[in-house]
N, C-alpha and C. Protein backbone atom coordinates (compact mmCIF):
# COMPACT_ATOMS: atom_id res chain seq x y z
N UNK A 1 0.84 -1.17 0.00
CA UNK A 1 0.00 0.00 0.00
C UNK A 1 0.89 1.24 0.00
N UNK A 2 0.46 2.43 -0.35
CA UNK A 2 1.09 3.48 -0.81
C UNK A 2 0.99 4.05 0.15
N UNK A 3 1.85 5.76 0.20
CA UNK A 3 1.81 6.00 1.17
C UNK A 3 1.45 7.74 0.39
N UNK A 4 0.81 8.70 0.79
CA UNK A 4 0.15 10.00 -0.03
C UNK A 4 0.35 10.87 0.93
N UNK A 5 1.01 11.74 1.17
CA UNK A 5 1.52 12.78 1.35
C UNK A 5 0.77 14.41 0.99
N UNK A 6 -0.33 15.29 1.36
CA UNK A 6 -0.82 16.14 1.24
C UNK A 6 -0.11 17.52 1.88
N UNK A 7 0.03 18.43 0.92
CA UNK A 7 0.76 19.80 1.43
C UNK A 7 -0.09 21.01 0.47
N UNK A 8 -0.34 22.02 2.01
CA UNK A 8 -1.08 23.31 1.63
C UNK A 8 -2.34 22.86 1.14
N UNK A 9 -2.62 21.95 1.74
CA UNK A 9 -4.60 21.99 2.26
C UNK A 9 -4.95 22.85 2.65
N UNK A 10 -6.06 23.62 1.83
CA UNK A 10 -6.28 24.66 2.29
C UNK A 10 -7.56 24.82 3.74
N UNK A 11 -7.31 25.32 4.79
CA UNK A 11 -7.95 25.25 6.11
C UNK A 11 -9.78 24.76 5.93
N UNK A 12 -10.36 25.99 5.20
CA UNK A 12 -11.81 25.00 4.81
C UNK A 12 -11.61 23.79 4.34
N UNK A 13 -10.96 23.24 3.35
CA UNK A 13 -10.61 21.90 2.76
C UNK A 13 -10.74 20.70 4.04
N UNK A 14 -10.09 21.18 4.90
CA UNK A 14 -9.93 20.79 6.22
C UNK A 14 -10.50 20.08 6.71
N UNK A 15 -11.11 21.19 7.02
CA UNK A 15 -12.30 21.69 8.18
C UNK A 15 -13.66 20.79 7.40
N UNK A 16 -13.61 21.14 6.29
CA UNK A 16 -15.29 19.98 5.86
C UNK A 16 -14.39 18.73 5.88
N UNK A 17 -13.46 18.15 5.60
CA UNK A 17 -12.87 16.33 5.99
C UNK A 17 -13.02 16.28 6.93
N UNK A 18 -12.65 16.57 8.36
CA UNK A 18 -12.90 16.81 9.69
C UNK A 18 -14.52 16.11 10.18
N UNK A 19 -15.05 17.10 9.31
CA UNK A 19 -16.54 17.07 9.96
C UNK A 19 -16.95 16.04 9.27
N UNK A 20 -16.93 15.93 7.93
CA UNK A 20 -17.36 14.63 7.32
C UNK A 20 -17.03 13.39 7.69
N UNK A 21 -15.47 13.40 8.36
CA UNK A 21 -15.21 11.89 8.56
C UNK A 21 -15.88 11.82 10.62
N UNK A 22 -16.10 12.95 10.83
CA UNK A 22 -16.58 12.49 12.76
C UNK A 22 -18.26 12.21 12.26
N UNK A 23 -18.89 12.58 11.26
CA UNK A 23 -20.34 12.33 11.09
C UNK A 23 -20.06 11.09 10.64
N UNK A 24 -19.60 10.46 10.16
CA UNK A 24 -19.48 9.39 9.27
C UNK A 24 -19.08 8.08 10.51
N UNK A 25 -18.17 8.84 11.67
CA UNK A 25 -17.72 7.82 12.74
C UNK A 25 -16.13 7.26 11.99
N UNK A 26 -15.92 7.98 11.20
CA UNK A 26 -13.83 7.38 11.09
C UNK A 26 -13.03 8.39 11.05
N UNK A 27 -11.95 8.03 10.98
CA UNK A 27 -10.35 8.83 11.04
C UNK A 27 -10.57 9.85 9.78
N UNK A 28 -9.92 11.17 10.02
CA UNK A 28 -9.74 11.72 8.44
C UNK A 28 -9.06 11.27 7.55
N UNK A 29 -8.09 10.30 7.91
CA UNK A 29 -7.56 9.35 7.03
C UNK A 29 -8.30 8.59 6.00
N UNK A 30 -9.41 7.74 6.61
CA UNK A 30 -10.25 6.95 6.50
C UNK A 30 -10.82 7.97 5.82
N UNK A 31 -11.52 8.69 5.93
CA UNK A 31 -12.83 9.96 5.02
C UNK A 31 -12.10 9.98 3.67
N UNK A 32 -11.24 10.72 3.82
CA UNK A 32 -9.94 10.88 2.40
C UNK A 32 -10.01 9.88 1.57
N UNK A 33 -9.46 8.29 2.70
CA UNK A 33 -9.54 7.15 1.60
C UNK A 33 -10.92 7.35 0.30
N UNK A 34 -11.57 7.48 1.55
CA UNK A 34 -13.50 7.38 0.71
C UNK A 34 -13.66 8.37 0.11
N UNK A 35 -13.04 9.41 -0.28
CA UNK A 35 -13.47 10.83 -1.39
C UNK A 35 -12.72 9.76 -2.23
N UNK A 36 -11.56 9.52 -1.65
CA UNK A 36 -10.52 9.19 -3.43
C UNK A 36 -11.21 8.23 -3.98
N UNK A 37 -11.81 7.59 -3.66
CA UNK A 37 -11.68 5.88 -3.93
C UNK A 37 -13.19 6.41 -4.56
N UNK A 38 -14.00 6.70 -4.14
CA UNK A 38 -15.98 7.48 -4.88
C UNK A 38 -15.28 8.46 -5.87
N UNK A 39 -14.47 9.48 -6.16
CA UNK A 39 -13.73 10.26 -7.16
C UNK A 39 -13.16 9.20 -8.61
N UNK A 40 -11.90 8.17 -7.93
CA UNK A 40 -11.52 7.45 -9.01
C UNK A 40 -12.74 6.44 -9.48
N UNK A 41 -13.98 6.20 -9.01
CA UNK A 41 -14.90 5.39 -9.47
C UNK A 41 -16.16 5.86 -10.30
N UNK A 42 -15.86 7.40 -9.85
CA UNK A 42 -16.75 7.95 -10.95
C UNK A 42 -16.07 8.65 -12.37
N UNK A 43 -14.62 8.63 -12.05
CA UNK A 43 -14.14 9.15 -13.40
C UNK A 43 -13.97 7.89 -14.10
N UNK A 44 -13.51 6.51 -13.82
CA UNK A 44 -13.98 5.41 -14.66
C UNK A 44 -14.78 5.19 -15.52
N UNK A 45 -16.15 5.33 -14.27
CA UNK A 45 -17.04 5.31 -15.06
C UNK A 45 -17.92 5.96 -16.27
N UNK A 46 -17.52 7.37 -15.94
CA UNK A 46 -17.57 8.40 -16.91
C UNK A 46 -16.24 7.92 -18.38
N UNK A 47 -15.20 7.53 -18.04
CA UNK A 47 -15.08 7.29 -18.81
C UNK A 47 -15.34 6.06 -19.89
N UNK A 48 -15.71 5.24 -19.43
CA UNK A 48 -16.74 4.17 -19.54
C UNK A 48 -18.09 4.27 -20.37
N UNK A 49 -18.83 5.32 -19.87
CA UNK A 49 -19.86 5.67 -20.78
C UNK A 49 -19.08 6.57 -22.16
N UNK A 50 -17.86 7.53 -21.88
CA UNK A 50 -17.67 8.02 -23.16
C UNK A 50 -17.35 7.05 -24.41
N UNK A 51 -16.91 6.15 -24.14
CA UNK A 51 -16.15 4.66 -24.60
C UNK A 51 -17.62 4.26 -25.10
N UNK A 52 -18.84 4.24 -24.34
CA UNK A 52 -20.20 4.08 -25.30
C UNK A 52 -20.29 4.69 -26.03
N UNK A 53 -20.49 6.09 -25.82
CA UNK A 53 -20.83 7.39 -27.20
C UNK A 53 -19.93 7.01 -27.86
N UNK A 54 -18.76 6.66 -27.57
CA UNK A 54 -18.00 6.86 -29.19
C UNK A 54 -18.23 6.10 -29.84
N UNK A 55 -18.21 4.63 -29.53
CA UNK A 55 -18.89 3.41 -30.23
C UNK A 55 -19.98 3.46 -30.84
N UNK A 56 -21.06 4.04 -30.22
CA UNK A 56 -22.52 4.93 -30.84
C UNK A 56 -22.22 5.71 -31.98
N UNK A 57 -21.09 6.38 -31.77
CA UNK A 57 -20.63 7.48 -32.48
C UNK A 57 -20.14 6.88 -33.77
N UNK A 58 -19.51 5.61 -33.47
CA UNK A 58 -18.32 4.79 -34.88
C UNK A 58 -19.27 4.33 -36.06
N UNK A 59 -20.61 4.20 -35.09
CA UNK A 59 -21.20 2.67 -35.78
C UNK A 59 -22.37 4.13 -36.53
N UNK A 60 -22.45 4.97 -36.33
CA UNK A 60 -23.21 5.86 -37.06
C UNK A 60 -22.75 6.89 -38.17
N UNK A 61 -21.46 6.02 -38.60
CA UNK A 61 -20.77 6.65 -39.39
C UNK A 61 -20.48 8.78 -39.44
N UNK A 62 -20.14 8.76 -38.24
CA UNK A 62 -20.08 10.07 -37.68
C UNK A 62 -21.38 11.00 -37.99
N UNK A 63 -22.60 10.25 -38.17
CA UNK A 63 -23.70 10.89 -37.95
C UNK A 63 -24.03 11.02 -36.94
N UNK A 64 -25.16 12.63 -36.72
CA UNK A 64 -25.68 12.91 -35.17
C UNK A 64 -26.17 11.78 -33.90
N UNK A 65 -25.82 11.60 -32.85
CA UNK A 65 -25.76 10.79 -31.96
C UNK A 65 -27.60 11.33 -31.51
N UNK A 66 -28.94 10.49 -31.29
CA UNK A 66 -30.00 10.59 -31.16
C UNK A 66 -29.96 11.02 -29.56
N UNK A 67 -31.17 11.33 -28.93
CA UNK A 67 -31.31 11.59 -27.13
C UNK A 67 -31.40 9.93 -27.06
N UNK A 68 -31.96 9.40 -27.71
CA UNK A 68 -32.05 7.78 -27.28
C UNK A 68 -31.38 7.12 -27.04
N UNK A 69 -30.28 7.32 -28.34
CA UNK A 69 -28.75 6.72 -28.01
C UNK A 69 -28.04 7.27 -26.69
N UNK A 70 -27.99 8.48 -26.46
CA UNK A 70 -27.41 8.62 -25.20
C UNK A 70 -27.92 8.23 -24.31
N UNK A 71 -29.39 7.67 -23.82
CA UNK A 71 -30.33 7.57 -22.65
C UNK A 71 -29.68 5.65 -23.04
N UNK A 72 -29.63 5.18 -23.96
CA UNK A 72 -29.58 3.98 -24.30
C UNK A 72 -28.04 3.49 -23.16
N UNK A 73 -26.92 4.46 -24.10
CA UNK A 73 -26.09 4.36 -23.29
C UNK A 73 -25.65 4.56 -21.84
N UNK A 74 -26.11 5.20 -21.31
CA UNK A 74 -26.52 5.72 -19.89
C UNK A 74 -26.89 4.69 -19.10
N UNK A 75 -27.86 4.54 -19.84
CA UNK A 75 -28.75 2.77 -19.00
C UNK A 75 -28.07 1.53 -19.18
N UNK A 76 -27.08 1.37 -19.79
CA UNK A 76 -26.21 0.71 -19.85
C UNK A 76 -25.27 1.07 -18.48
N UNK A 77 -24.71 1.71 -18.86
CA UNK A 77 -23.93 2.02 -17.95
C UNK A 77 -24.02 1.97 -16.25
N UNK A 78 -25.45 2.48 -16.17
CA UNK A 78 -26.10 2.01 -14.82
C UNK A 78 -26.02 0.91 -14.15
N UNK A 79 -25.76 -0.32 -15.24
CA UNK A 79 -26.37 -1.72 -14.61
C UNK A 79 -25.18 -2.78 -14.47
């Protein structure tokens, strides 16, 4: 396991980890883990759905992408 090192946090930055991780009942260590770890799982997944549109995008021979196709892909992505 790694070891992450934070410098010039800025004091509000703080101050809401603080409070978030004593409501929550863990260490600010622990809170941190859980921003990073919900952060790297939603940029995945975002990138994940773009990886749909473009495929949407390939197979429509760079014609306009429909609201369906995106709602199509979306709901994919959900499940």
């Amino acid at each position: 396991m790694a070891t992450l090192t934070l410098h010039d946090v800025p004091e509000e930055v703080l101050t809401r980890l603080e409070q978030r991780a004593q409501a929550h009942g863990r260490s600010l260590n622990s809170e941190v883990l859980d921003c990073l770890t919900r952060q790297s799982s939603a940029i995945a997944d975002t990138e994940a759905w773009l990886q749909q549109v473009e495929a949407l995008r390939s197979q429509l021979k760079g014609g306009p992408i429909s609201v369906e196709d995106l709602v199509a892909a979306t709901e994919r992505q959900s499940h």
